[in-house]
C-alpha atoms as a PDB file:
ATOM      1  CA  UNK A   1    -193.043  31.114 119.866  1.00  0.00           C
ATOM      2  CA  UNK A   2    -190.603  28.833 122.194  1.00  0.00           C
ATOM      3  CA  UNK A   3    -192.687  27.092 124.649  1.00  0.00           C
ATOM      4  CA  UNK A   4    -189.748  27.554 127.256  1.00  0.00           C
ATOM      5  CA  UNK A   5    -189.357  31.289 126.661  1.00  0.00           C
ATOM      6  CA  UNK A   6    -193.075  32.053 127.368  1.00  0.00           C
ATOM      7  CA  UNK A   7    -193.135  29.709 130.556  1.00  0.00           C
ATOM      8  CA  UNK A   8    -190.489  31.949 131.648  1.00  0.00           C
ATOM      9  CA  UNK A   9    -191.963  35.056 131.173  1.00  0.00           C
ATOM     10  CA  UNK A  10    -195.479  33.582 132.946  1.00  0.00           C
ATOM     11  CA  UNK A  11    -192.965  32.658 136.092  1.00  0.00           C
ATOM     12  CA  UNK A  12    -190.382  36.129 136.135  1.00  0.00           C
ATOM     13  CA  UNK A  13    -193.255  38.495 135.690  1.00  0.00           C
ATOM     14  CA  UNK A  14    -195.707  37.009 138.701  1.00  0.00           C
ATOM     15  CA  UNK A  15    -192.274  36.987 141.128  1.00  0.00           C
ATOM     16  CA  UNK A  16    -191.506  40.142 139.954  1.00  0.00           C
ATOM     17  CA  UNK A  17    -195.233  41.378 140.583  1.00  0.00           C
ATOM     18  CA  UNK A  18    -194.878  39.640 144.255  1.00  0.00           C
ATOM     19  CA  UNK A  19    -192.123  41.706 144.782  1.00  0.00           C
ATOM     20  CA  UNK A  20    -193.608  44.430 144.225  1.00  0.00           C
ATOM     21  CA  UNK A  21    -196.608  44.032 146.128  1.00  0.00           C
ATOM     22  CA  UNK A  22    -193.624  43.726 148.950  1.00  0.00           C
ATOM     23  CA  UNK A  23    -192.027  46.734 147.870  1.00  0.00           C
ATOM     24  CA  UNK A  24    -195.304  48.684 148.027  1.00  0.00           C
ATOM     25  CA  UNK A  25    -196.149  47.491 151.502  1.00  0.00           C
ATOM     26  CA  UNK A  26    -192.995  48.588 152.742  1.00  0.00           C
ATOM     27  CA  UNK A  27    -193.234  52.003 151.215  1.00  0.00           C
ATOM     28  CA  UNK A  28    -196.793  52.889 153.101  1.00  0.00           C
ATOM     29  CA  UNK A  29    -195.191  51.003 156.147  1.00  0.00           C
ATOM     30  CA  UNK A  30    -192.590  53.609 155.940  1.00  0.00           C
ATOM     31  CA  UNK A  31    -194.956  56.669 154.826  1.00  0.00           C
ATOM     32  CA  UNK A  32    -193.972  57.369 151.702  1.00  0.00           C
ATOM     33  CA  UNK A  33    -196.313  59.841 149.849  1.00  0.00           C
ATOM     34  CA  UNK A  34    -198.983  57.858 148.717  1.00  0.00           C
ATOM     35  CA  UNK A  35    -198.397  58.780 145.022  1.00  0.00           C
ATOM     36  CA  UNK A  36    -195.143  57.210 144.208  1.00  0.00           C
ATOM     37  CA  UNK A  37    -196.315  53.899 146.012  1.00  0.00           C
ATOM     38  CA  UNK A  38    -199.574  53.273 144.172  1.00  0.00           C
ATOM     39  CA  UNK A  39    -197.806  54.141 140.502  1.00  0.00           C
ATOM     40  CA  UNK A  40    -194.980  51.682 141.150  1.00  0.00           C
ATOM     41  CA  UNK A  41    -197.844  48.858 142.490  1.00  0.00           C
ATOM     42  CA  UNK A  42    -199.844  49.923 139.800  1.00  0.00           C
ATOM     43  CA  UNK A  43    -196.906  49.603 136.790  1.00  0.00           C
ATOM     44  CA  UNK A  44    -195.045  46.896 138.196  1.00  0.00           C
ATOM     45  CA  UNK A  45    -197.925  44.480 138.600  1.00  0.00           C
ATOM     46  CA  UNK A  46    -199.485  44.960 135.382  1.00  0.00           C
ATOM     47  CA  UNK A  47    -196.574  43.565 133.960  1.00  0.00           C
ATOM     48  CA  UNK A  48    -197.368  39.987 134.843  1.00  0.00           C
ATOM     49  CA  UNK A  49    -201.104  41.150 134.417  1.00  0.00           C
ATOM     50  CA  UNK A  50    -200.758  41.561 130.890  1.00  0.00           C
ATOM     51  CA  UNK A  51    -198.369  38.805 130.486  1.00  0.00           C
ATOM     52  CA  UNK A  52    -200.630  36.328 132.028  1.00  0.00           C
ATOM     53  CA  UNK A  53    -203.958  37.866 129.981  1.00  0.00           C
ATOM     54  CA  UNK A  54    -201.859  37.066 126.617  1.00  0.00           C
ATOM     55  CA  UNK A  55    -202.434  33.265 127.685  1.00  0.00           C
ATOM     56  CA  UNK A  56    -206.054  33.644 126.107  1.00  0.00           C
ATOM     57  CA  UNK A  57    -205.103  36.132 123.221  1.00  0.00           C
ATOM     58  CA  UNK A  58    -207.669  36.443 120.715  1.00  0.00           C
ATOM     59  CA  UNK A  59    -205.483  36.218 118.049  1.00  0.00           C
ATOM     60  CA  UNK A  60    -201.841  36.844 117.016  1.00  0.00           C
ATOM     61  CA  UNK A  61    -202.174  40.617 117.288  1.00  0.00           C
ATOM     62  CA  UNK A  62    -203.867  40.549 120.709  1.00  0.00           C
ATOM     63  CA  UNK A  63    -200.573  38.528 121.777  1.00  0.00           C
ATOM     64  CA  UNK A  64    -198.541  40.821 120.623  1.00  0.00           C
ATOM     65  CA  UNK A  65    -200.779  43.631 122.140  1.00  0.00           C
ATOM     66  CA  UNK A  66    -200.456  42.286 125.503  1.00  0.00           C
ATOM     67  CA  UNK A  67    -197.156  41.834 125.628  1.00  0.00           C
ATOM     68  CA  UNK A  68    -196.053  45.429 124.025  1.00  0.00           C
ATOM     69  CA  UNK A  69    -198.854  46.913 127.055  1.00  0.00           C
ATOM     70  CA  UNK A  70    -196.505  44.533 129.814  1.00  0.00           C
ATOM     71  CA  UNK A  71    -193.161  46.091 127.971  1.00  0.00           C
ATOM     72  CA  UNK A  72    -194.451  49.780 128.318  1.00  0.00           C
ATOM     73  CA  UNK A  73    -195.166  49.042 132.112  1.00  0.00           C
ATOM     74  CA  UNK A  74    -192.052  47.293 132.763  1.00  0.00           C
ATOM     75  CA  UNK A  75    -190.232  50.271 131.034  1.00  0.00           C
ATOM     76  CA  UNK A  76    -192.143  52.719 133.357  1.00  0.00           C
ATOM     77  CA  UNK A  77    -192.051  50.822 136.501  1.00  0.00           C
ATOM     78  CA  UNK A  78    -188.004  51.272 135.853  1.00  0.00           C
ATOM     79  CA  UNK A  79    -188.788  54.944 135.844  1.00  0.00           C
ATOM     80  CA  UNK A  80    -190.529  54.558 139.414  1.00  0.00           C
ATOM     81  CA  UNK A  81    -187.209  52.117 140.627  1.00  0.00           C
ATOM     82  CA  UNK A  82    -185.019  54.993 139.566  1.00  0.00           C
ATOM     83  CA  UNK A  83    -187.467  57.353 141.489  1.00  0.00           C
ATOM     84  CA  UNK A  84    -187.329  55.526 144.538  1.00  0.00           C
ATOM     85  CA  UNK A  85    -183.276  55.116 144.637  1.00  0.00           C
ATOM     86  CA  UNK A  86    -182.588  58.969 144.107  1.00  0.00           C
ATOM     87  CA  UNK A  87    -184.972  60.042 146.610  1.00  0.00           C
ATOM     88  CA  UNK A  88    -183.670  57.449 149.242  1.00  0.00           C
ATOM     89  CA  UNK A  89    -186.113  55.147 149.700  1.00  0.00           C
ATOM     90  CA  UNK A  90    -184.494  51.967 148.696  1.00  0.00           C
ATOM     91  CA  UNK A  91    -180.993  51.342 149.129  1.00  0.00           C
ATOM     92  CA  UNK A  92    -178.624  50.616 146.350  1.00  0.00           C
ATOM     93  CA  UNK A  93    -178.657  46.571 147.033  1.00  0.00           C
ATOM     94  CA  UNK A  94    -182.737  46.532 146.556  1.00  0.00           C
ATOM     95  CA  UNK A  95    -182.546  48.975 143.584  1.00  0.00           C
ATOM     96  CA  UNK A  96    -179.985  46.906 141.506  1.00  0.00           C
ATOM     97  CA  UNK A  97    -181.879  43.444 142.740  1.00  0.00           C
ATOM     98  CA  UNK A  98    -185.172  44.954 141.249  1.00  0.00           C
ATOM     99  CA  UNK A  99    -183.585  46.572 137.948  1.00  0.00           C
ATOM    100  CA  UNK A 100    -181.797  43.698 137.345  1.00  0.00           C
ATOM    101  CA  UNK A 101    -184.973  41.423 137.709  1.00  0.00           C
ATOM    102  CA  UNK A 102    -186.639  44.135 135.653  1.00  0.00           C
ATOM    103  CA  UNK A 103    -183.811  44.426 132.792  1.00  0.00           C
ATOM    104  CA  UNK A 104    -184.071  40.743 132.498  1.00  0.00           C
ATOM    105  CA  UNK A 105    -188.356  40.667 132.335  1.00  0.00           C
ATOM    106  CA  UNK A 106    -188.039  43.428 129.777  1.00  0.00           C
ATOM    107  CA  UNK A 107    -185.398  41.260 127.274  1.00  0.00           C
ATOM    108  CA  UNK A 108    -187.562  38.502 127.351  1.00  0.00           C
ATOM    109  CA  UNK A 109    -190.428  40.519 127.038  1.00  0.00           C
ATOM    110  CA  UNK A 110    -187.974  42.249 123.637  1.00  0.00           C
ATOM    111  CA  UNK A 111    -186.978  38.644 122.490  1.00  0.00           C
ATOM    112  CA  UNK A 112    -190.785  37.168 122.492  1.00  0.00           C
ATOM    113  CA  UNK A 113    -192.576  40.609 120.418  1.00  0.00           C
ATOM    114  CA  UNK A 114    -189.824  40.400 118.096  1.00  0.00           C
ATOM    115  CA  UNK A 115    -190.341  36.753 117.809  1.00  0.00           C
ATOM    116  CA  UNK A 116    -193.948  37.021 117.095  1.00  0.00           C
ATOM    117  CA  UNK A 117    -194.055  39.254 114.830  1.00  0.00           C
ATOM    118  CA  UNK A 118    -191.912  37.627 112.326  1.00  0.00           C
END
C-alpha cells in the first residue's frame, strides 16, 4: 500500500477524532440526552482507533480487519451527524464541515481496503 495514502489516513482520522471529542463536549455542555452524545464519541473516535491499531497488524488480514472495523464506524458515525442536524443540534455549516471531513476519511478508508486486498 502507498506510503502517502496511509500517512494520510493516520493524520485525517486523529483530527477527525479531535473533533469529535469537541463535538461531544459541546453536546453535554448544551444537555443533549446523554445517548446520542456518547454513540457519536464512541463511533467517531474509533475510527482513528482502529486506523492507528492497523499500524501493528498481525498480518495482511488483520490490516484489512482494522480498517473495514474504522469504515463501519465512520459509516455509522455519519448516521449520528445526520442525527444531530435533523434534530437541531448542529447547524448546517458544522454538519457539512464534519460530513465532508467524514466523506473524505471514508474514500480513503474505500481506496486503501480495496488496495490491500488485491
Amino acid at each position: 500500500m502507498e506510503a502517502e495514502r496511509y500517512n494520510k489516513i493516520l493524520d485525517i482520522s486523529f483530527k477527525f477524532s479531535v473533533r469529535i471529542v469537541k463535538l461531544y463536549q459541546y453536546l453535554v455542555d448544551n444537555k443533549v440526552n446523554h445517548a446520542i452524545p456518547m454513540q457519536i464519541l464512541r463511533s467517531g473516535t474509533s475510527i482513528g482507533a482502529n486506523v492507528n491499531e492497523s499500524v501493528f497488524a498481525q498480518s495482511k488480514k488483520d490490516f484489512i480487519s482494522k480498517m473495514q472495523i474504522a469504515l463501519k464506524e465512520a459509516n455509522e458515525t455519519k448516521y449520528w451527524l445526520r442525527l444531530l442536524h435533523a434534530s437541531g443540534y448542529i447547524t448546517d455549516n458544522e454538519f457539512e464541515s464534519m460530513m465532508l471531513d467524514n466523506k473524505n476519511i471514508i474514500g480513503t478508508l474505500v481506496n486503501i481496503v480495496k488496495a490491500s486486498k488485491s
